[in-house]
Protein backbone atom coordinates (compact mmCIF):
# COMPACT_ATOMS: atom_id res chain seq x y z
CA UNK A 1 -25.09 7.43 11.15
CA UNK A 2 -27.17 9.31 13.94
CA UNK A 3 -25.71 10.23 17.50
CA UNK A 4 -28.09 7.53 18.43
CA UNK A 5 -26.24 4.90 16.58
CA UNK A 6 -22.89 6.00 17.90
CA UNK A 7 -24.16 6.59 21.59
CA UNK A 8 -25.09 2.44 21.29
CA UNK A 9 -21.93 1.02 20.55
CA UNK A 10 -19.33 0.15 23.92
CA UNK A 11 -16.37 2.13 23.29
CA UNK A 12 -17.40 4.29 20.58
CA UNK A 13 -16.30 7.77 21.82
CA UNK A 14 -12.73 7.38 20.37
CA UNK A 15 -14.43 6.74 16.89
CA UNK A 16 -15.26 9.37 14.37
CA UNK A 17 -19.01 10.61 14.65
CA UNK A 18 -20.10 9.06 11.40
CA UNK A 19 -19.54 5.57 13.22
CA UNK A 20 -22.08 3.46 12.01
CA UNK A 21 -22.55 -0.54 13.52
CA UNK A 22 -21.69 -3.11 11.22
CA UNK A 23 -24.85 -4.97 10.01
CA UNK A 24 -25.14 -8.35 8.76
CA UNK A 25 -23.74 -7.93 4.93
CA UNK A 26 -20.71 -6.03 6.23
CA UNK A 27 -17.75 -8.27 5.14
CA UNK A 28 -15.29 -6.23 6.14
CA UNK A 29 -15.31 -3.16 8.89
CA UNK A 30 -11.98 -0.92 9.45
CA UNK A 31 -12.21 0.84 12.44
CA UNK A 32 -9.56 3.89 13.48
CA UNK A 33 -7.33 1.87 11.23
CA UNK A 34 -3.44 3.20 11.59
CA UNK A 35 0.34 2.05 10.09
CA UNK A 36 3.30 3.62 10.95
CA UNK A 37 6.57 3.21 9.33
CA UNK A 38 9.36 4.46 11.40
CA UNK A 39 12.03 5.85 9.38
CA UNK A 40 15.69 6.21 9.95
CA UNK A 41 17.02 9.95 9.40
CA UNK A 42 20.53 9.27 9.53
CA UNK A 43 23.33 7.85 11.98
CA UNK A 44 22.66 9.39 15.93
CA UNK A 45 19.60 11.26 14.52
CA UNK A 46 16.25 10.10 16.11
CA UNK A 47 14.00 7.85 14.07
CA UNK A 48 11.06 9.57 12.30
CA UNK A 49 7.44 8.21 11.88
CA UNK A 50 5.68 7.94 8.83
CA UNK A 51 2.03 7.96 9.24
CA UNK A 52 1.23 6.44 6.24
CA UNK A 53 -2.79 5.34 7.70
CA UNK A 54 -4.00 7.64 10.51
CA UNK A 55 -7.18 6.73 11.86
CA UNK A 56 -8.87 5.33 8.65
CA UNK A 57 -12.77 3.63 8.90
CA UNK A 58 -15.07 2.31 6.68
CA UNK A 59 -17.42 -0.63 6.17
CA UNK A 60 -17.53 -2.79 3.16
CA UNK A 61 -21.21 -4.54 2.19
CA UNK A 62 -21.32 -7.84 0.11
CA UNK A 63 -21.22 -7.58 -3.48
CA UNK A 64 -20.65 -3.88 -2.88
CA UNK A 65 -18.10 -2.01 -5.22
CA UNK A 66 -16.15 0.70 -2.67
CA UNK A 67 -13.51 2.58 -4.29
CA UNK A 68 -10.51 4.30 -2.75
CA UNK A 69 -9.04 7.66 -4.11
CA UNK A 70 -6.13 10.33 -3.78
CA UNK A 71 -2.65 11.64 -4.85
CA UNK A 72 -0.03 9.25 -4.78
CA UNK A 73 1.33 8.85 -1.39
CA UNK A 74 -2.00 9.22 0.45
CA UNK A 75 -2.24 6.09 1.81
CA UNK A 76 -4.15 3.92 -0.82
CA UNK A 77 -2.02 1.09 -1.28
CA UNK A 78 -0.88 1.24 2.06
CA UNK A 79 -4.58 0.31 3.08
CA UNK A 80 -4.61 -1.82 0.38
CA UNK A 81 -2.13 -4.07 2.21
CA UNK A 82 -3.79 -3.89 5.38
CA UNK A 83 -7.01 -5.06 3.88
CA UNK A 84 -5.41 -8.91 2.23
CA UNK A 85 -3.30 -8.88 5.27
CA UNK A 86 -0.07 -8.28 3.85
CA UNK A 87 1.25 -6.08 6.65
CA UNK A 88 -0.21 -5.77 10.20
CA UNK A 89 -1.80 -2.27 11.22
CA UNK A 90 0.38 -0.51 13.49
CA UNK A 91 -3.37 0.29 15.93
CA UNK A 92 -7.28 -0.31 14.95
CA UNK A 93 -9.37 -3.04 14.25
CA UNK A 94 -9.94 -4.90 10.91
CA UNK A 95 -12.95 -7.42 11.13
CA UNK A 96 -13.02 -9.47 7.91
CA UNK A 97 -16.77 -11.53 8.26
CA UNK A 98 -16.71 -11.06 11.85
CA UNK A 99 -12.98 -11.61 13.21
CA UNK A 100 -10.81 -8.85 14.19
CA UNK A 101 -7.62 -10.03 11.53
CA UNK A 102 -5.67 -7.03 13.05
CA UNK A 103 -5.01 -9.08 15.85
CA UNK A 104 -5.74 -12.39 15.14
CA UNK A 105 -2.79 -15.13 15.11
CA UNK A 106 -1.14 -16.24 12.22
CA UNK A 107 -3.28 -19.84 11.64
CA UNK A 108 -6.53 -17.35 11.52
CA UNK A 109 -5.32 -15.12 9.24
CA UNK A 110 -3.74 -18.05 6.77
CA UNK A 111 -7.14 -19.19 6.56
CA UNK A 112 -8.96 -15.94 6.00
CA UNK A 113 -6.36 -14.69 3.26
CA UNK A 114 -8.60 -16.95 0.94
CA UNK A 115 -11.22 -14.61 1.42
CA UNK A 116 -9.52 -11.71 0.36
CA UNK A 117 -7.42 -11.97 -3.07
CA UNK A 118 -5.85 -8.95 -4.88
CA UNK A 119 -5.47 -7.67 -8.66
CA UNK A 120 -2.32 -5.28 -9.08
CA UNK A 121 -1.90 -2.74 -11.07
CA UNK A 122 0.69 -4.72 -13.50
CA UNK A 123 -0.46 -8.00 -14.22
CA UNK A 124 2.84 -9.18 -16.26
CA UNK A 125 4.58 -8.62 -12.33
CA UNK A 126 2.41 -10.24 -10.69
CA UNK A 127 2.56 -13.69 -13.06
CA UNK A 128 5.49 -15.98 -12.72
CA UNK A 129 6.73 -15.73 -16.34
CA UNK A 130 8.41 -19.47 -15.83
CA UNK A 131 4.53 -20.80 -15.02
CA UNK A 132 2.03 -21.55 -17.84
CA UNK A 133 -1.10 -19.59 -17.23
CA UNK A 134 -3.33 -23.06 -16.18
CA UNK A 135 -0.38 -23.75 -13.71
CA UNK A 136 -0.43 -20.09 -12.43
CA UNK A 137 -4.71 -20.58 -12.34
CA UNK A 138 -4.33 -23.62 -10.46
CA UNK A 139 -1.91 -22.62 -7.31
CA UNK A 140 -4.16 -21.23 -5.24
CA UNK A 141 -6.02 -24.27 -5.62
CA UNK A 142 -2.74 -26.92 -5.02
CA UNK A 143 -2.41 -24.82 -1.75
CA UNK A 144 -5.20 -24.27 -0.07
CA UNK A 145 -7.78 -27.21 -1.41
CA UNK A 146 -7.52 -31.20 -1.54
CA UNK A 147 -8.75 -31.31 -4.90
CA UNK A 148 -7.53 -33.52 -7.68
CA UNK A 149 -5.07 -32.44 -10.67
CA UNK A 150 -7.87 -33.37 -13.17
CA UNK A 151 -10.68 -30.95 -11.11
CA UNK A 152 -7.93 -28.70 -11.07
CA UNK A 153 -7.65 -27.87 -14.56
CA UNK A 154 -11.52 -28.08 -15.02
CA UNK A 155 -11.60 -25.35 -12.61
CA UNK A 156 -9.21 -23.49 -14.18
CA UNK A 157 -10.59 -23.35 -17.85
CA UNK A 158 -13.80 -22.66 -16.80
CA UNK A 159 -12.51 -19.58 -14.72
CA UNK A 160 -10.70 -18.84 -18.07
CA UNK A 161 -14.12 -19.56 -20.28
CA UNK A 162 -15.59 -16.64 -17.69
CA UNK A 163 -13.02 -14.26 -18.05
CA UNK A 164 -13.20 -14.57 -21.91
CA UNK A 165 -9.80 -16.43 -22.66
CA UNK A 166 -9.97 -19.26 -25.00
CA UNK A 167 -8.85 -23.44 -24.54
CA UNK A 168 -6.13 -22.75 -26.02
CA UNK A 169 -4.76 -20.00 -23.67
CA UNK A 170 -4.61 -22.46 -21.20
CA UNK A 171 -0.58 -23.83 -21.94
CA UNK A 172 0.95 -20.00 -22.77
CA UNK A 173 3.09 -18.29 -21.22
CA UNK A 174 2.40 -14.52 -20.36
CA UNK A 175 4.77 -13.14 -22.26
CA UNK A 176 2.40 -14.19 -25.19
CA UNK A 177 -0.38 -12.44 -24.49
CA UNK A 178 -1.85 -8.63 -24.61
CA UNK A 179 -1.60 -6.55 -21.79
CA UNK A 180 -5.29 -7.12 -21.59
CA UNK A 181 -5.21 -10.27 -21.58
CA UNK A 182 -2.95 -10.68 -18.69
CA UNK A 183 -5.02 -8.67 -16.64
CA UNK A 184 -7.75 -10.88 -17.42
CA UNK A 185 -5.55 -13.77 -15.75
CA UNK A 186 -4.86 -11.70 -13.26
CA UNK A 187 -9.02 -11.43 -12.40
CA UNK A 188 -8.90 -15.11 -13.00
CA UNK A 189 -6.51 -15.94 -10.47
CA UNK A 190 -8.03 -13.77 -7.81
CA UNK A 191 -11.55 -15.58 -8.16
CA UNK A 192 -10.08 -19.08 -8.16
CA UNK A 193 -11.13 -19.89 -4.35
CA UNK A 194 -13.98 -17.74 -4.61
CA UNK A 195 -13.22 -14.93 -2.32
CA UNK A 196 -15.78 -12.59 -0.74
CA UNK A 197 -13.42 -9.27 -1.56
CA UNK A 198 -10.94 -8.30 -4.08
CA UNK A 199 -8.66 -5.84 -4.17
CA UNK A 200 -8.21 -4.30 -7.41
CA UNK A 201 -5.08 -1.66 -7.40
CA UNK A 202 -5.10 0.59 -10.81
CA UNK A 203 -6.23 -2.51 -12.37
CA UNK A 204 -6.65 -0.72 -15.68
CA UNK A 205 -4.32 2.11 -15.25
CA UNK A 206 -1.62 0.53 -17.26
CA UNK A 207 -3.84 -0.41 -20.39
CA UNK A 208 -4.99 1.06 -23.14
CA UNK A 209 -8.08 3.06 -23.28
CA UNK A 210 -10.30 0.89 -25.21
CA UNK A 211 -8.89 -2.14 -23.21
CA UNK A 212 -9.56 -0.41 -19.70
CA UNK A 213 -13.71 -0.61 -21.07
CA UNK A 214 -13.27 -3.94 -21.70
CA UNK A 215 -11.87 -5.23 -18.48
CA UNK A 216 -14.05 -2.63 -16.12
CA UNK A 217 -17.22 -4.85 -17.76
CA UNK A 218 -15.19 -7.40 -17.15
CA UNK A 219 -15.25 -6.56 -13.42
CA UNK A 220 -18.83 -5.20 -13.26
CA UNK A 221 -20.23 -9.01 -15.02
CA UNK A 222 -18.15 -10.46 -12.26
CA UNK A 223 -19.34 -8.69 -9.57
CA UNK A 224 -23.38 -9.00 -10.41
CA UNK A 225 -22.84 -13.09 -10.93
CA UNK A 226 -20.32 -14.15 -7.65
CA UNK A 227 -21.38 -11.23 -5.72
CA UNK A 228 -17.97 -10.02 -4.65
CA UNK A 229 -16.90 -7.33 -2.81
CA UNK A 230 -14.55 -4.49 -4.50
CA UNK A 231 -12.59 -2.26 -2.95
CA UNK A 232 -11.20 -0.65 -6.05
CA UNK A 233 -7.64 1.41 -5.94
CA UNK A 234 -7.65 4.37 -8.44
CA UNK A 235 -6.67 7.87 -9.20
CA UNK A 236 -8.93 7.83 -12.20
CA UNK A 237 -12.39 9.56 -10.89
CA UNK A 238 -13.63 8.71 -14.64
CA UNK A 239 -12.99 4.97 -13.79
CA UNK A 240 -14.48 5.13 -10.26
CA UNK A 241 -17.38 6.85 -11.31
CA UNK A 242 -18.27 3.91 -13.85
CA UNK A 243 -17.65 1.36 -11.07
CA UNK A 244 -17.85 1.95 -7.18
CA UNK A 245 -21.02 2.44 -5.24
CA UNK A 246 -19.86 4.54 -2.77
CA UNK A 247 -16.36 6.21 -2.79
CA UNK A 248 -13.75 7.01 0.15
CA UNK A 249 -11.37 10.19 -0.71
CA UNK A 250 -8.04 10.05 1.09
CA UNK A 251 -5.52 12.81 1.81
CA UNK A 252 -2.16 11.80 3.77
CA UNK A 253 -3.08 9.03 5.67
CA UNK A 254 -7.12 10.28 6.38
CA UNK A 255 -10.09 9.43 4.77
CA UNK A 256 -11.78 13.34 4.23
CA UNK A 257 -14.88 12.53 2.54
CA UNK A 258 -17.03 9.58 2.47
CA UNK A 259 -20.31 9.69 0.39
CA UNK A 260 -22.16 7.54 -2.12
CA UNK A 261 -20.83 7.52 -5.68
CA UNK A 262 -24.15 9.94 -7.11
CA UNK A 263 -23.88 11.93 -3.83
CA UNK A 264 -19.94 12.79 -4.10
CA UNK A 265 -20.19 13.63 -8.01
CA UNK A 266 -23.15 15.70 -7.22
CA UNK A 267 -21.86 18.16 -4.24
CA UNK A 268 -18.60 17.57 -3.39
CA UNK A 269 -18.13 18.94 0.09
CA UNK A 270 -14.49 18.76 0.69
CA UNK A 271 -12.42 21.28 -1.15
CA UNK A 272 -9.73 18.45 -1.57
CA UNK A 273 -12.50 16.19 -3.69
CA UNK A 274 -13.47 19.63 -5.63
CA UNK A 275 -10.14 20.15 -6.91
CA UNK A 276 -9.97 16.05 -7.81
CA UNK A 277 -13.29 16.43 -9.71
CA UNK A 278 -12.20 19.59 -11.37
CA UNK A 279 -9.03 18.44 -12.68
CA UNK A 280 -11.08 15.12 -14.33
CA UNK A 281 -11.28 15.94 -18.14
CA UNK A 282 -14.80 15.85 -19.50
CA UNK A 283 -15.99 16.10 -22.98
CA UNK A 284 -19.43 17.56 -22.30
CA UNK A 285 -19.24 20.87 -21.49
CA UNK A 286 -22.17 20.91 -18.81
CA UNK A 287 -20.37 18.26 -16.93
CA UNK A 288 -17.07 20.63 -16.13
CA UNK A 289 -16.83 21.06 -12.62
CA UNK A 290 -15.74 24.78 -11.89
CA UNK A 291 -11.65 25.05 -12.26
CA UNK A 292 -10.30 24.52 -8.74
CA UNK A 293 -6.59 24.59 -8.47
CA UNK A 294 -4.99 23.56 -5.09
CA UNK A 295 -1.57 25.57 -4.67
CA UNK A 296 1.89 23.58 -3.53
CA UNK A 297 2.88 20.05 -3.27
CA UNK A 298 1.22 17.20 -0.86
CA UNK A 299 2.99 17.32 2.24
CA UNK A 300 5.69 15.19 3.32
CA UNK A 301 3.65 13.08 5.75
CA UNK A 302 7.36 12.85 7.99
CA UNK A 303 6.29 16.39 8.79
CA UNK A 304 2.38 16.83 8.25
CA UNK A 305 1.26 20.10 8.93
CA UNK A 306 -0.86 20.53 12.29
CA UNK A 307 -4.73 20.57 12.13
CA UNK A 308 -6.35 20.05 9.23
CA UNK A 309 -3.89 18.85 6.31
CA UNK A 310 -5.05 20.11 3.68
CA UNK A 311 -4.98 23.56 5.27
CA UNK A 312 -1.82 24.58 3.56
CA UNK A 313 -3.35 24.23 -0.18
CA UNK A 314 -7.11 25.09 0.53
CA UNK A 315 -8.27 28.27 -0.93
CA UNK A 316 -10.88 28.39 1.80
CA UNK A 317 -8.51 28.22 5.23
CA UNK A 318 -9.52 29.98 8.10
CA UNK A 319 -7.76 30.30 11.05
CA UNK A 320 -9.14 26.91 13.31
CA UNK A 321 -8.07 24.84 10.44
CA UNK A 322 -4.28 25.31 11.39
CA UNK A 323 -5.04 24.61 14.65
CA UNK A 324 -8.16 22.18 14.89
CA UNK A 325 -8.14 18.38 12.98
CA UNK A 326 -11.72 18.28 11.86
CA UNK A 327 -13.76 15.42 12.27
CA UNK A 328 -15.38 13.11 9.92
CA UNK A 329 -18.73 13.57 10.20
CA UNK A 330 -22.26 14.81 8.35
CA UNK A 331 -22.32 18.19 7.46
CA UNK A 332 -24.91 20.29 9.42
CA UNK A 333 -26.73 21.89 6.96
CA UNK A 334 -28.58 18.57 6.14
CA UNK A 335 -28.49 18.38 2.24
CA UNK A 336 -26.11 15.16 1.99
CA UNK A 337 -25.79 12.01 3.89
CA UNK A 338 -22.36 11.40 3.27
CA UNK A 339 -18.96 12.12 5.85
CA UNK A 340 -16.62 15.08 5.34
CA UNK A 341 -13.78 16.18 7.23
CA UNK A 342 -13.98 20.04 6.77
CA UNK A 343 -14.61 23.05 9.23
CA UNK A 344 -15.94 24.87 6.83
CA UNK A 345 -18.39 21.78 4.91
């Protein structure tokens, strides 16, 4: 992530200056990735814009765990959707192994959504409750392989033996099962066509406590044998510092720091991830990050305050941040390696 790097790559001025080339076990690379929602603000009142992703980029390695965190409303999901191609990105490139999906046409993209499968936060929504759970396993394989009904179901119960569901499980419905349980459908489904990245939104935010240990080995066991790629959704730093590798922190639409998982529990740089880390309970007493309270509400991003956004909460504002957007980039002093987007880092 030296000047060198970024000096080295056509057309890399309008990128931020911890641009670094994608190598060969990138999967996926998000570059100045933006949506915008416009917004109707009544009748013979000008449309607003929402900028719900503003300039987001990141790489994602093979069999990598990234995670994504933030208040609600900073843009997690929103990226989310970008990344299995649910929406198209409003500017930005998106190369999933090699092809720019951002503006690729719609045969490319059916063909790379196998690649890229997605576990949501609420796994009884996301399974048909008319479907058994071996018919809900074996869609993704009626649509998008040749394969017979009998290798079907083979497929499908040993994807349930791996997941730790038994035979039996196989004709239920999901009403019959634990909340757990579904979820562990839910992972099921995602790996049927063996995809190189999954998506995992709050996967264990609506589960117990005990349960959410359960299916984050789950994951982990997963991970280490198929050698997926995560990019794992969460507000939970407790779950995201069991699980991701390296983590991105979002604020309305921007990513503000970007460091290794060790690195960002370690020294925090931005006072945004601070007061995230702070307000993390922690049993241990020598692990209690200093109290660090950021004053007012998240801003409404149809009105995002000018320079940096997080200006109007920090404790630390000077007078450039209302005016200046600060970059993502290294901090000078040379005692991390990770990105932060902070005048004052």
């Amino acid at each position: 992530m030296s000047d060198v790097a970024v000096a080295a790559v056509p057309g890399s001025a309008s990128l931020h200056p911890g641009y670094q080339p994608a190598g060969a076990d990138v999967v996926l690379d998000a570059r100045d990735l933006t949506k915008h929602y416009p917004v109707s603000l009544g009748f013979m009142k000008p449309k607003a814009l929402v900028r719900a992703l503003d300039g987001v980029s990141f790489s994602l390695q093979m069999g990598k765990p990234l995670a994504v965190v933030g208040e609600s409303g900073c843009g997690k999901s929103t990226l989310a959707r970008q990344i299995t191609m649910i929406e198209t990105p409003t500017s930005g490139h998106l190369h999933l192994t090699g092809v720019d999906v951002a503006h690729a046409d719609a045969a490319t993209k059916k063909r790379l959504r196998q690649e890229v499968q997605m576990v949501f936060q609420n796994p009884f929504g996301s399974l048909n409750p008319r479907k058994k759970i071996g018919q809900a396993l074996e869609e993704p394989l009626v649509i998008n392989t040749t394969l017979s009904k009998a290798d079907r179901e083979d497929k499908s119960r040993a994807m349930m033996a791996r997941v730790g569901l038994r035979p039996e499980h196989h004709q239920r419905y999901p009403h019959m099962f634990s909340g757990g349980q579904r979820q562990r459908v839910a992972i099921a489904r995602a790996l049927m066509l063996q995809p190189k990245i999954v998506v995992a939104d709050e996967p264990v935010s609506a589960l117990d406590v005990s349960i959410q240990a359960q299916v984050l080995n789950l994951l982990m066991d997963l991970q280490e044998e198929t050698q997926v790629a995560y990019v794992f959704i969460s507000h939970n730093l407790a779950v995201v510092e069991l699980i991701a590798d390296e983590v991105l922190v979002m604020y309305l639409g921007k990513v503000v720091e970007q460091a290794s998982k060790r690195e960002l529990f370690a020294l925090p740089r931005h006072p945004y991830t601070r007061a995230l880390l702070a307000s993390t309970p922690r049993i241990d007493k020598a692990e209690r990050q200093t109290r660090q309270v950021l004053s007012g509400e998240l801003p409404s991003p149809l009105n995002p305050p000018s320079g940096c956004a997080v200006h109007k909460r920090c404790p630390h504002a000077v007078a450039r941040c209302q005016v200046d957007v600060p970059l993502l980039r290294r901090p000078a002093d040379g005692k991390t390696i990770g990105l932060v987007a902070c005048h004052l880092a």
